[in-house]
Protein backbone atom coordinates (compact mmCIF):
# COMPACT_ATOMS: atom_id res chain seq x y z
CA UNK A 1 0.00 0.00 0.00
CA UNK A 2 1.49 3.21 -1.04
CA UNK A 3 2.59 5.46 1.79
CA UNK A 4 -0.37 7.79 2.29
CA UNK A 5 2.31 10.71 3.48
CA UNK A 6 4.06 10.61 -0.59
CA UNK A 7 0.19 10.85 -1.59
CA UNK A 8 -0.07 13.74 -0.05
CA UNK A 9 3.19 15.61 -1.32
CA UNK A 10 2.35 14.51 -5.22
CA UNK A 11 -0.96 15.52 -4.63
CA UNK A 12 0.02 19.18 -3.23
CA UNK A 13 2.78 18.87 -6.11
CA UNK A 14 0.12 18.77 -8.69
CA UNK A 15 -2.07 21.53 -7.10
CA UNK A 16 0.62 24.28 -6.43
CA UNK A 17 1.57 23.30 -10.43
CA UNK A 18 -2.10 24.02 -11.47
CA UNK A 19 -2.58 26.93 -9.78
CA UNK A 20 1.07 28.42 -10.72
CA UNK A 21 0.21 27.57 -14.54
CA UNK A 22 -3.24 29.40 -14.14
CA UNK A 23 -1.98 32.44 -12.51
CA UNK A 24 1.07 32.65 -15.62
CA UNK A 25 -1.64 32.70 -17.55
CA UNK A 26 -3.65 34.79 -16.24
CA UNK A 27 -0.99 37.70 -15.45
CA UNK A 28 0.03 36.67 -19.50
CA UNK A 29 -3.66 37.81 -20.24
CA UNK A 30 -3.45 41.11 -18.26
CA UNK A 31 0.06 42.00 -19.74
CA UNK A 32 -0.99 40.98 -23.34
CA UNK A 33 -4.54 43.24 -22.59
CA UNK A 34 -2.66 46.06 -20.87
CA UNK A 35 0.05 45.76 -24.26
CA UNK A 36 -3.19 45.79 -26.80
CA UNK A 37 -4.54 48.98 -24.59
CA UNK A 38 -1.19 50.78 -25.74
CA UNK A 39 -1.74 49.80 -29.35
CA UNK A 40 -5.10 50.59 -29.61
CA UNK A 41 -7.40 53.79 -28.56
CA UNK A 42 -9.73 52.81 -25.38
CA UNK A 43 -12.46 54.64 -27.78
CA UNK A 44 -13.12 54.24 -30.94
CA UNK A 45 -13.60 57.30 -33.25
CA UNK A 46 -16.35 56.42 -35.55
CA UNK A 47 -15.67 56.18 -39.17
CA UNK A 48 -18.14 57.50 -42.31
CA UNK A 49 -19.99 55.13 -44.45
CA UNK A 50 -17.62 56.12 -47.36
CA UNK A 51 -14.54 57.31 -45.74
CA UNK A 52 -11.55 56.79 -48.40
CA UNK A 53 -8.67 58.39 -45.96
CA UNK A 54 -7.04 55.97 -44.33
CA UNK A 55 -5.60 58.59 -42.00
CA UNK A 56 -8.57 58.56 -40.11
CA UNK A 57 -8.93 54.90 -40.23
CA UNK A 58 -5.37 54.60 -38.52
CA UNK A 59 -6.71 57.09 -35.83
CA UNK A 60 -8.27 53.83 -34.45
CA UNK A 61 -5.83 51.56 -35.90
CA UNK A 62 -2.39 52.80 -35.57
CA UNK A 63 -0.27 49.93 -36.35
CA UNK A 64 -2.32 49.20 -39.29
CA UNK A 65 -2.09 52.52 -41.04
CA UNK A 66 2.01 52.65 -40.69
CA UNK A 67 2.20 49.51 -42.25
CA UNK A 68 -0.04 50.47 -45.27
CA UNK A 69 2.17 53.71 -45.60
CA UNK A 70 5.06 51.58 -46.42
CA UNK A 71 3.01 50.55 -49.45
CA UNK A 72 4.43 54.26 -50.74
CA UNK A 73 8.00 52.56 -50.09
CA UNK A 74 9.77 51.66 -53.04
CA UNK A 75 11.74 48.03 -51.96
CA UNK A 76 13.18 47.63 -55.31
CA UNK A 77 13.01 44.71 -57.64
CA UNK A 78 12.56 41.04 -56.50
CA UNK A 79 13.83 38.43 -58.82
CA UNK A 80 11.00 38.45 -61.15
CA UNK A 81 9.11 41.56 -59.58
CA UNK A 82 9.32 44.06 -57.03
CA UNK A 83 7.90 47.72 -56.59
CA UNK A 84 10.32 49.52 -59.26
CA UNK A 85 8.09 51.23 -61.53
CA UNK A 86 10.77 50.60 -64.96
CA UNK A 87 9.22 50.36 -68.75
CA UNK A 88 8.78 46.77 -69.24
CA UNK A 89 8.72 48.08 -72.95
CA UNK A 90 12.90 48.72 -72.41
CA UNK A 91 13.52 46.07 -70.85
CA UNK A 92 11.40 43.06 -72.61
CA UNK A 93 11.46 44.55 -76.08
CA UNK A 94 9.47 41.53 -77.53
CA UNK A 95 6.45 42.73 -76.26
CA UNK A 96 5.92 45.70 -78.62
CA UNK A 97 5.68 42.90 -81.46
CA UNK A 98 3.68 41.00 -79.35
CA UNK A 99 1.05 44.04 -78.66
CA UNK A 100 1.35 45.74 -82.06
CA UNK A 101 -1.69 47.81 -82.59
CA UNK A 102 -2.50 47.81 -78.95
CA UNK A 103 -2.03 50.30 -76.42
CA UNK A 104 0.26 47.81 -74.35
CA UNK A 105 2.85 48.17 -76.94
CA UNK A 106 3.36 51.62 -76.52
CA UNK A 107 3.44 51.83 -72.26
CA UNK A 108 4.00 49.06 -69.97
CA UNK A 109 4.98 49.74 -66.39
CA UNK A 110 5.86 47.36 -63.74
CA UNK A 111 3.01 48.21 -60.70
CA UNK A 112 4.34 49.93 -57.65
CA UNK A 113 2.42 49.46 -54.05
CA UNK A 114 -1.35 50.16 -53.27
CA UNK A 115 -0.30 53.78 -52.15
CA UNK A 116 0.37 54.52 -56.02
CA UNK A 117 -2.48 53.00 -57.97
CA UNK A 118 -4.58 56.06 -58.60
CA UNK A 119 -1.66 57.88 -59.61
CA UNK A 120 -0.13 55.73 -61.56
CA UNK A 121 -3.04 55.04 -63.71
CA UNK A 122 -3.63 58.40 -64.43
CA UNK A 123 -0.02 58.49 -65.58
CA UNK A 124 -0.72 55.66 -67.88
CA UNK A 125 0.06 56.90 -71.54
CA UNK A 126 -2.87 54.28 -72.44
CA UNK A 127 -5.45 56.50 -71.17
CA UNK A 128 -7.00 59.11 -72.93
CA UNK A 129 -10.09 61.24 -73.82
CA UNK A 130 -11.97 58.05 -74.92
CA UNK A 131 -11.06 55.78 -71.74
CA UNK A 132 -14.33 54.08 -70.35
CA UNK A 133 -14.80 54.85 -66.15
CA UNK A 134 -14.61 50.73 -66.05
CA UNK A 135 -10.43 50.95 -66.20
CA UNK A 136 -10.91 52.40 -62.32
CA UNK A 137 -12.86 50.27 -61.02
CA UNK A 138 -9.50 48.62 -59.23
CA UNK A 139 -7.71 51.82 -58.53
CA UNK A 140 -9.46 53.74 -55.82
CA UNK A 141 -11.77 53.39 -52.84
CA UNK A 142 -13.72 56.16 -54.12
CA UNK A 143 -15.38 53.67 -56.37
CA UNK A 144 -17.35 52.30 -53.76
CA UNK A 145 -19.69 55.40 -53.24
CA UNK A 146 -19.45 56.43 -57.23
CA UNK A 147 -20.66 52.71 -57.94
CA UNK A 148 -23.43 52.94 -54.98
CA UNK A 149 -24.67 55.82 -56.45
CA UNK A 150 -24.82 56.03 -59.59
CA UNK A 151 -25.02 52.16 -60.15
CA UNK A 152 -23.02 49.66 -61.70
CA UNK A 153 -24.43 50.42 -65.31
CA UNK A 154 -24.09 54.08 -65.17
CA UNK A 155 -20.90 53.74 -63.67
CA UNK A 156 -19.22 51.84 -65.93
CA UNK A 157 -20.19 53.63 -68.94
CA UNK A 158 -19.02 56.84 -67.91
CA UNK A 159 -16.03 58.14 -69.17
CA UNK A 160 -12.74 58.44 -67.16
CA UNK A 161 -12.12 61.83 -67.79
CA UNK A 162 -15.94 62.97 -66.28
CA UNK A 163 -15.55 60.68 -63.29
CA UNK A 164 -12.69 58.99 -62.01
CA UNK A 165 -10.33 61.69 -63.60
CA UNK A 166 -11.14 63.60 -59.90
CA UNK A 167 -10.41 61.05 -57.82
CA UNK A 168 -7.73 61.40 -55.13
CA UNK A 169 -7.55 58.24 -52.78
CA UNK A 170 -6.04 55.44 -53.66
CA UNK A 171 -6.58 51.81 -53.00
CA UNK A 172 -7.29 52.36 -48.77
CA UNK A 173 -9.02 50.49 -45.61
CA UNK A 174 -12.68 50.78 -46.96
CA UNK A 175 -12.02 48.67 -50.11
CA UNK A 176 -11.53 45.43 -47.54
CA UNK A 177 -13.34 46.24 -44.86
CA UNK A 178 -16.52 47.37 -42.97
CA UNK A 179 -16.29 50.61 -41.66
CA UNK A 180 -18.56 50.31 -39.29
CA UNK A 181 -17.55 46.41 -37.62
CA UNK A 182 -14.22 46.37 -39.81
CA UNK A 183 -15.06 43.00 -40.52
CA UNK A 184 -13.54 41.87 -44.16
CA UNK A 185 -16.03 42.30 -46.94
CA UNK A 186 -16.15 42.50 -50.61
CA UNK A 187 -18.13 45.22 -52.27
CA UNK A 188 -17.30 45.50 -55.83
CA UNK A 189 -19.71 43.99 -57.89
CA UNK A 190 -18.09 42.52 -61.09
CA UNK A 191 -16.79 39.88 -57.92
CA UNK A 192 -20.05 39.35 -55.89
CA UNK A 193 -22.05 38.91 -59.61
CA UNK A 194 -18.94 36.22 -60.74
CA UNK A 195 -19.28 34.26 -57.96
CA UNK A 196 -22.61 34.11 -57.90
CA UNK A 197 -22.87 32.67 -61.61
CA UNK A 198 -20.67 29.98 -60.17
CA UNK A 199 -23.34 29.39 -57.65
CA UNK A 200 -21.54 31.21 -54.55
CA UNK A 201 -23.07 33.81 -52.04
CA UNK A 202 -19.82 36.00 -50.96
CA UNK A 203 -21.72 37.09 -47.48
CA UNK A 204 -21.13 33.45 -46.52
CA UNK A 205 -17.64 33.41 -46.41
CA UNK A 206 -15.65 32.48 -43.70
CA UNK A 207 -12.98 34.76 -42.45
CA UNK A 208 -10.16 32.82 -44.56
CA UNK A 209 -12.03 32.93 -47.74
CA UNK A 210 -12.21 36.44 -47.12
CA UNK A 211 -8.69 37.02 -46.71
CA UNK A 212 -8.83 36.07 -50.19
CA UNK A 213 -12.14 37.19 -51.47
CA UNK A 214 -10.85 41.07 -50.87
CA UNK A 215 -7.82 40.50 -53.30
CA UNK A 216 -9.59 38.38 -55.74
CA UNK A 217 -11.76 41.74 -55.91
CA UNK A 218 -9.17 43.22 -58.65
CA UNK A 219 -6.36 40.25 -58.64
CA UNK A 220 -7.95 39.02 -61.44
CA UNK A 221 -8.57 38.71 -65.29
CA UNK A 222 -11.35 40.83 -66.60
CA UNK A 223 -12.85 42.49 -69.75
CA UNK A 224 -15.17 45.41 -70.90
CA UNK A 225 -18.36 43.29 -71.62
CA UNK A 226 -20.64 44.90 -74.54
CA UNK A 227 -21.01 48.65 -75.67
CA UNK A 228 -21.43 49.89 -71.64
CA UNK A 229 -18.18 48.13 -71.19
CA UNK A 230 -19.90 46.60 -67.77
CA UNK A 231 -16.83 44.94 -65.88
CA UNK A 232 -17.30 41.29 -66.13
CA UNK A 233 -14.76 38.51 -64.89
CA UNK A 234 -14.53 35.43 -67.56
CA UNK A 235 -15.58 32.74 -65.16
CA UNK A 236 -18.43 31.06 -65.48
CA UNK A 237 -16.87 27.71 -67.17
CA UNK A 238 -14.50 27.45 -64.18
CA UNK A 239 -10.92 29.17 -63.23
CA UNK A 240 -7.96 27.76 -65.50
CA UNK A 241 -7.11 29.35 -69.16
CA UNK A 242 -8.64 26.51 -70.78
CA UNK A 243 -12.27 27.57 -69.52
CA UNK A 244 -11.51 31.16 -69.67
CA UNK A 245 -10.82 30.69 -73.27
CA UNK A 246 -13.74 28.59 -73.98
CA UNK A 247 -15.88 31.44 -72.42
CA UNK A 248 -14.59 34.18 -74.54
CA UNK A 249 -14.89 31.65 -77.83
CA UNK A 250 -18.72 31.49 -77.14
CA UNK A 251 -19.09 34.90 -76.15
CA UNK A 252 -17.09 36.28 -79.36
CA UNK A 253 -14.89 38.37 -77.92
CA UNK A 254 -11.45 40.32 -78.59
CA UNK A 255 -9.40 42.66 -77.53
CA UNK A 256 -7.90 43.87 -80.77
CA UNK A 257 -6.30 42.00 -84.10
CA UNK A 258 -2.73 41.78 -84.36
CA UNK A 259 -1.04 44.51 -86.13
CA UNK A 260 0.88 42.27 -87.74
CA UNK A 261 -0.79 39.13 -87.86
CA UNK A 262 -4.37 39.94 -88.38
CA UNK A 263 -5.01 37.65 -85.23
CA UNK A 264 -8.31 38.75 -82.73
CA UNK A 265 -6.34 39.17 -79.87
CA UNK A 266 -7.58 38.76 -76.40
CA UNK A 267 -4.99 40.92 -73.29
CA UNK A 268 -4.95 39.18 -70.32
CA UNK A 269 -4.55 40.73 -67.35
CA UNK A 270 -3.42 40.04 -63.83
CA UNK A 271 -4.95 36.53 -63.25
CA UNK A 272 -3.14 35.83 -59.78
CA UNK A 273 -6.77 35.04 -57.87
CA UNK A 274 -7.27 32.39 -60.53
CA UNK A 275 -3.87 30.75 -60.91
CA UNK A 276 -3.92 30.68 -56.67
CA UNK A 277 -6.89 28.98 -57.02
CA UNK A 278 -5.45 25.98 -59.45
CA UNK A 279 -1.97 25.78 -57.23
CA UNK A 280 -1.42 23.59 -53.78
CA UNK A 281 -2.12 26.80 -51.48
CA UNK A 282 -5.44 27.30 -52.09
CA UNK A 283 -6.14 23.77 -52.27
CA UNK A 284 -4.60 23.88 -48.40
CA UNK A 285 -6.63 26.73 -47.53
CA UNK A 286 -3.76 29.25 -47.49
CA UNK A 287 -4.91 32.60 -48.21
CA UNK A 288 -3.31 35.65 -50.14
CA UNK A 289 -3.32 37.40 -46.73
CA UNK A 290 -1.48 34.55 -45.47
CA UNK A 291 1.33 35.26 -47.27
CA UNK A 292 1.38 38.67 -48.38
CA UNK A 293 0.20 40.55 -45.18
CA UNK A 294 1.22 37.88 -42.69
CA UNK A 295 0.68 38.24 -38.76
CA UNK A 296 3.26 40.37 -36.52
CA UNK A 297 3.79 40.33 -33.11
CA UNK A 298 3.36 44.55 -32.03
CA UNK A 299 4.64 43.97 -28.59
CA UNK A 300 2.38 40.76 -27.66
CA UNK A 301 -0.54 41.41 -29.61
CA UNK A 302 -0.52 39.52 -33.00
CA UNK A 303 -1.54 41.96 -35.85
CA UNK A 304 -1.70 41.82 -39.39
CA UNK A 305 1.04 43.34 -41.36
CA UNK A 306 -0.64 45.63 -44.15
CA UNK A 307 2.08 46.57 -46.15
CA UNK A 308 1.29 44.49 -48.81
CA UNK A 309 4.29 42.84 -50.26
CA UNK A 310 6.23 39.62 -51.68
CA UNK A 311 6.51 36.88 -49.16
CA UNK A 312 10.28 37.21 -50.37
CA UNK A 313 10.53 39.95 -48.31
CA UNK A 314 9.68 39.06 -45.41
CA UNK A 315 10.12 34.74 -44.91
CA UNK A 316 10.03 34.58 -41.77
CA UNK A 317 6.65 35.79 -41.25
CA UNK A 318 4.69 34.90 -44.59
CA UNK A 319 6.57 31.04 -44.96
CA UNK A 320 8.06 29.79 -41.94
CA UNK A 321 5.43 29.30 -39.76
CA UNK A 322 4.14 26.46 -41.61
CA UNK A 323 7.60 25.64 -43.49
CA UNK A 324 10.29 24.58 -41.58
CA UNK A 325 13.21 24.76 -43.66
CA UNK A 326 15.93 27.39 -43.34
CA UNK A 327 15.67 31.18 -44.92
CA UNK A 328 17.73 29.81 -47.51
CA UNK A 329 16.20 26.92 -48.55
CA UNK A 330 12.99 28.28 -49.18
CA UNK A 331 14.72 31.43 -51.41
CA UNK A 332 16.70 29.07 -53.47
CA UNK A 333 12.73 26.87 -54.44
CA UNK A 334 11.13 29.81 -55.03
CA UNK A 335 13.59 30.85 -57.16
CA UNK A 336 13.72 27.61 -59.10
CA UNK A 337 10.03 27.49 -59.90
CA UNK A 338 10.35 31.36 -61.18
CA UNK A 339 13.48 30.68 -62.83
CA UNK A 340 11.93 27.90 -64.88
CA UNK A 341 9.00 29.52 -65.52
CA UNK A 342 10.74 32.15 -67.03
CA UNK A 343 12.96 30.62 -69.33
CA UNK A 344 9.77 28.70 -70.41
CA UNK A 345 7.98 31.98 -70.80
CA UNK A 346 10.58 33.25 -72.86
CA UNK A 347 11.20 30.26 -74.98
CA UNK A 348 7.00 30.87 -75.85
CA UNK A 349 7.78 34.37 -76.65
CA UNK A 350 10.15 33.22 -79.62
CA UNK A 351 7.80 30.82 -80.80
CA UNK A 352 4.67 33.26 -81.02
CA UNK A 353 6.96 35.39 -82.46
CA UNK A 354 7.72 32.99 -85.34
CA UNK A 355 4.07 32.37 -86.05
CA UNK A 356 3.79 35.83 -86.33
CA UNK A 357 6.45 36.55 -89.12
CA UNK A 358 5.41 33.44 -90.84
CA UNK A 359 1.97 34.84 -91.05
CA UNK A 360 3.17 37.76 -92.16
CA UNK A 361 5.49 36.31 -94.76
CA UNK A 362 1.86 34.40 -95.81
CA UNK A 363 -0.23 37.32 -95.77
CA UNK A 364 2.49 39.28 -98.35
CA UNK A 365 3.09 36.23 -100.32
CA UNK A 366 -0.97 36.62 -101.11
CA UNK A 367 -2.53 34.19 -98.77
CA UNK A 368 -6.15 35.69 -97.93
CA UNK A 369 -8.05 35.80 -94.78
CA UNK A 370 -9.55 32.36 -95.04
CA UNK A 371 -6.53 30.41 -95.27
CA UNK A 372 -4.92 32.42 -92.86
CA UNK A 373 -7.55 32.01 -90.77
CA UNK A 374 -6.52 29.00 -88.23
CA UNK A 375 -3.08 30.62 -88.36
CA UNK A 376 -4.57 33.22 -86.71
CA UNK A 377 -6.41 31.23 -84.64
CA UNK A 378 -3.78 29.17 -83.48
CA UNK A 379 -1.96 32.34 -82.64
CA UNK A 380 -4.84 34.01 -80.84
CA UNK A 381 -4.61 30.24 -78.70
CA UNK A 382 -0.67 30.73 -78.25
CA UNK A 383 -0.81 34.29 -76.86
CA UNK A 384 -3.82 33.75 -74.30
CA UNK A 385 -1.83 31.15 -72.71
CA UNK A 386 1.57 33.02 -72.82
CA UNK A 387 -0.39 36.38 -71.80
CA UNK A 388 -1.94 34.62 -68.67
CA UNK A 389 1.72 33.46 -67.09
CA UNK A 390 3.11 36.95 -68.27
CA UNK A 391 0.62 39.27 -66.60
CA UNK A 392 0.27 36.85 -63.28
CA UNK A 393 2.17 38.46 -60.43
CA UNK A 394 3.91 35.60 -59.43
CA UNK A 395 5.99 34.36 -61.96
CA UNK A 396 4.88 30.89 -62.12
CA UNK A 397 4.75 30.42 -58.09
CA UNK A 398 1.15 30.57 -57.32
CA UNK A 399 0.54 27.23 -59.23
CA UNK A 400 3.87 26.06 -60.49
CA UNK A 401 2.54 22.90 -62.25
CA UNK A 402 -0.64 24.41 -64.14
CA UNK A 403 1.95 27.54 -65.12
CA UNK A 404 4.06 25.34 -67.03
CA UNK A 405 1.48 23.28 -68.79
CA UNK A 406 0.08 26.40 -69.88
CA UNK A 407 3.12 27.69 -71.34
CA UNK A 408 3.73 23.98 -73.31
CA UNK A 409 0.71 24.45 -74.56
CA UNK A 410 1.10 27.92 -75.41
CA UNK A 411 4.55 26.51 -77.53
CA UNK A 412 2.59 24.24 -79.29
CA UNK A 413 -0.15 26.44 -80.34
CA UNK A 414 2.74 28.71 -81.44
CA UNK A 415 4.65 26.35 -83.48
CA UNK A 416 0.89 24.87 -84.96
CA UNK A 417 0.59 28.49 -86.33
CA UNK A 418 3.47 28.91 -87.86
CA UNK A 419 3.88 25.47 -89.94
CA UNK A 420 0.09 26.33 -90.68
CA UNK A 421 1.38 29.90 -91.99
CA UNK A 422 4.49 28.44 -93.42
CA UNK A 423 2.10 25.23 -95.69
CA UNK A 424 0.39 28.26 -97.01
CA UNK A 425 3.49 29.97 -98.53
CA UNK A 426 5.12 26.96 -99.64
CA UNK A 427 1.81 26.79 -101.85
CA UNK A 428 1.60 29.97 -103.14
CA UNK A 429 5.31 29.96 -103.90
CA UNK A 430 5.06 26.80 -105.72
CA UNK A 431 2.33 27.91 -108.35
């Protein structure tokens, strides 16, 4: 029989343990409450319906506001990207060929931070006195009342020089959140009307989709549907270029024809929402704020980081805590995907570029629209695909294995079009 005396001592062991553990905790609560009193205003100022200043947002939320302010920073190039606002024109002359007779062949500018998206689109040399509003829809929180007021429709169909041409505020606090519970929302409606085609209500979201749903509010490819140019995101046969390209076959649409090639031409955009969406992070529920704005500690409190950046700067935060590999280690794969995606991307550039001299070579030799026409075609098919790895902000890394499928398809499209073009001249050279 064990000695009733040791019972005793193990038993007051375990108690004084208990109660020292709860009272760590509890003066951990009070320090961590007295540290988020410091951070944070004991009252809250209110905040207007459709306040775009995020000045007075950071009255409330101090730590939040200087961390968006360093979105004005410039950090300087990453490998592939970065915040340096160079001609992409200068430096990757291929793309004026690959954009003759379209405005992206004659300005091209690598995006700086959030701070500089009004301003920088007003800089754009591809706007001018015939601009639709729609082209703003992503570049200012004074959107949201415009749009409220005046309605989608209306809004869309204005002209940029009547409307957004005034605006001030750039991309700020009340395009993510509520201003009243701050709660993450999504209010622009080319997003809410997407999603519900594909037979999702946004106001259900959890909290993590959120933290996506408020990027995939302009992250995204787009176009100017129909003579009010109503914003309109290409989804409705699902998220991958393949059913984006199916979706603007049915629905007719292009951009503009090739300068040189006579192709209809579709631009893509900035697809990153979509190419997340086909890579391993999304399928693991990672979100964009996950990465890009990941949790800081401010003293104890945990607080989200919003100066939106590459994970590359800042590893620790946006990929340790769920990899455990060194700093290092996790630079040198990252780099790897991008670096093969770029050599891919480029090696597609040189092939779409063929197809377009051949058609050229076709078109001058005296072949005619209809047997130029799946030339074209196939070039139209080549460019999408190279176009939707080009524009993505990522450089391949969102969905590594979709990005390079897309750009060996993209290749063969390419090199389709230009034996197509090249059959052509061999038979009207031969007559």
């Amino acid at each position: 029989m064990a000695n009733p005396i040791k019972k005793r001592y193990v038993l007051i062991f375990f108690v004084t343990a208990f109660i020292t553990a709860a009272l760590t905790l509890l003066l951990v609560n009070i320090f961590e409450k007295k540290q988020e009193a410091n951070l944070y205003p004991s009252v809250f100022k209110p905040v207007g319906d459709y306040e775009t200043d995020p000045k007075v947002w950071g009255e409330n939320f101090p730590f939040e506001y200087d961390s968006y302010k360093k979105t004005e920073t410039n950090e300087g190039p990453t490998y592939y990207g970065g915040s340096d606002n160079y001609q992409k024109l200068e430096k990757y002359p291929n793309l004026i060929r690959l954009f003759a007779g379209y405005p992206f062949s004659k300005d091209y500018r690598e995006e700086r931070g959030h701070y500089w998206a009004i301003t920088d689109v007003k800089q754009s040399l591809r706007v001018n006195e015939k601009t639709a509003n729609t082209c703003i829809s992503c570049k200012s929180s004074q959107v949201l009342e415009d749009v409220e007021k005046m309605g989608p429709e209306n809004f869309y169909k204005a002209m940029f020089k009547d409307v957004a041409a005034h605006y001030d505020k750039s991309i700020g606090c009340l395009d993510c959140h509520d201003p009243k519970t701050m709660e993450l929302r999504v209010k622009r409606p080319a997003f809410i009307e997407a999603m519900q085609r594909r037979g999702i209500d946004v106001t259900k979201a959890s909290r993590q989709e959120m933290r996506s749903y408020v990027c995939g509010q302009c992250h995204v490819e787009y176009y100017f549907k129909g003579e009010g140019k109503y914003l309109t995101f290409p989804w409705d046969k699902g998220f991958n270029v393949d059913s984006i390209e199916a979706y603007y076959d049915e629905y007719n649409f292009t951009d503009w024809n090739h300068e040189t090639s006579g192709a209809p031409m579709i631009k893509m955009q900035h697809p990153e929402f979509e190419t997340w969406n086909t890579g391993i992070h999304a399928r693991s529920g990672v979100s964009c704020v996950d990465c890009h704005m990941p949790y800081e500690r401010a003293g104890s409190v945990k607080v989200t980081n919003h100066w939106i950046k590459s994970p590359l700067r800042n590893i620790n935060n946006a990929c340790q805590t769920c990899h455990k590999w060194n700093e290092q280690e996790l630079i040198a794969r990252v780099k790897a995907i991008q670096d093969r995606t770029y050599e891919t991307m480029y090696k597609t550039e040189l092939a779409i570029l063929d197809a377009i001299d051949a058609i050229k070579k076709a078109k001058d030799a005296g072949a005619n629209d209809e047997q130029l026409a799946n030339a074209r075609k196939l070039h139209r098919r080549a460019q999408l695909r190279w176009d939707f790895i080009a524009a993505e902000n990522s450089m391949g890394f969102h969905s590594p294995q979709e990005t390079l499928k897309t750009l060996s398809n993209a290749i063969d499209y390419a090199r389709q079009s230009q034996l197509e073009a090249e059959r052509w001249l061999r038979n009207i050279t031969m007559k």
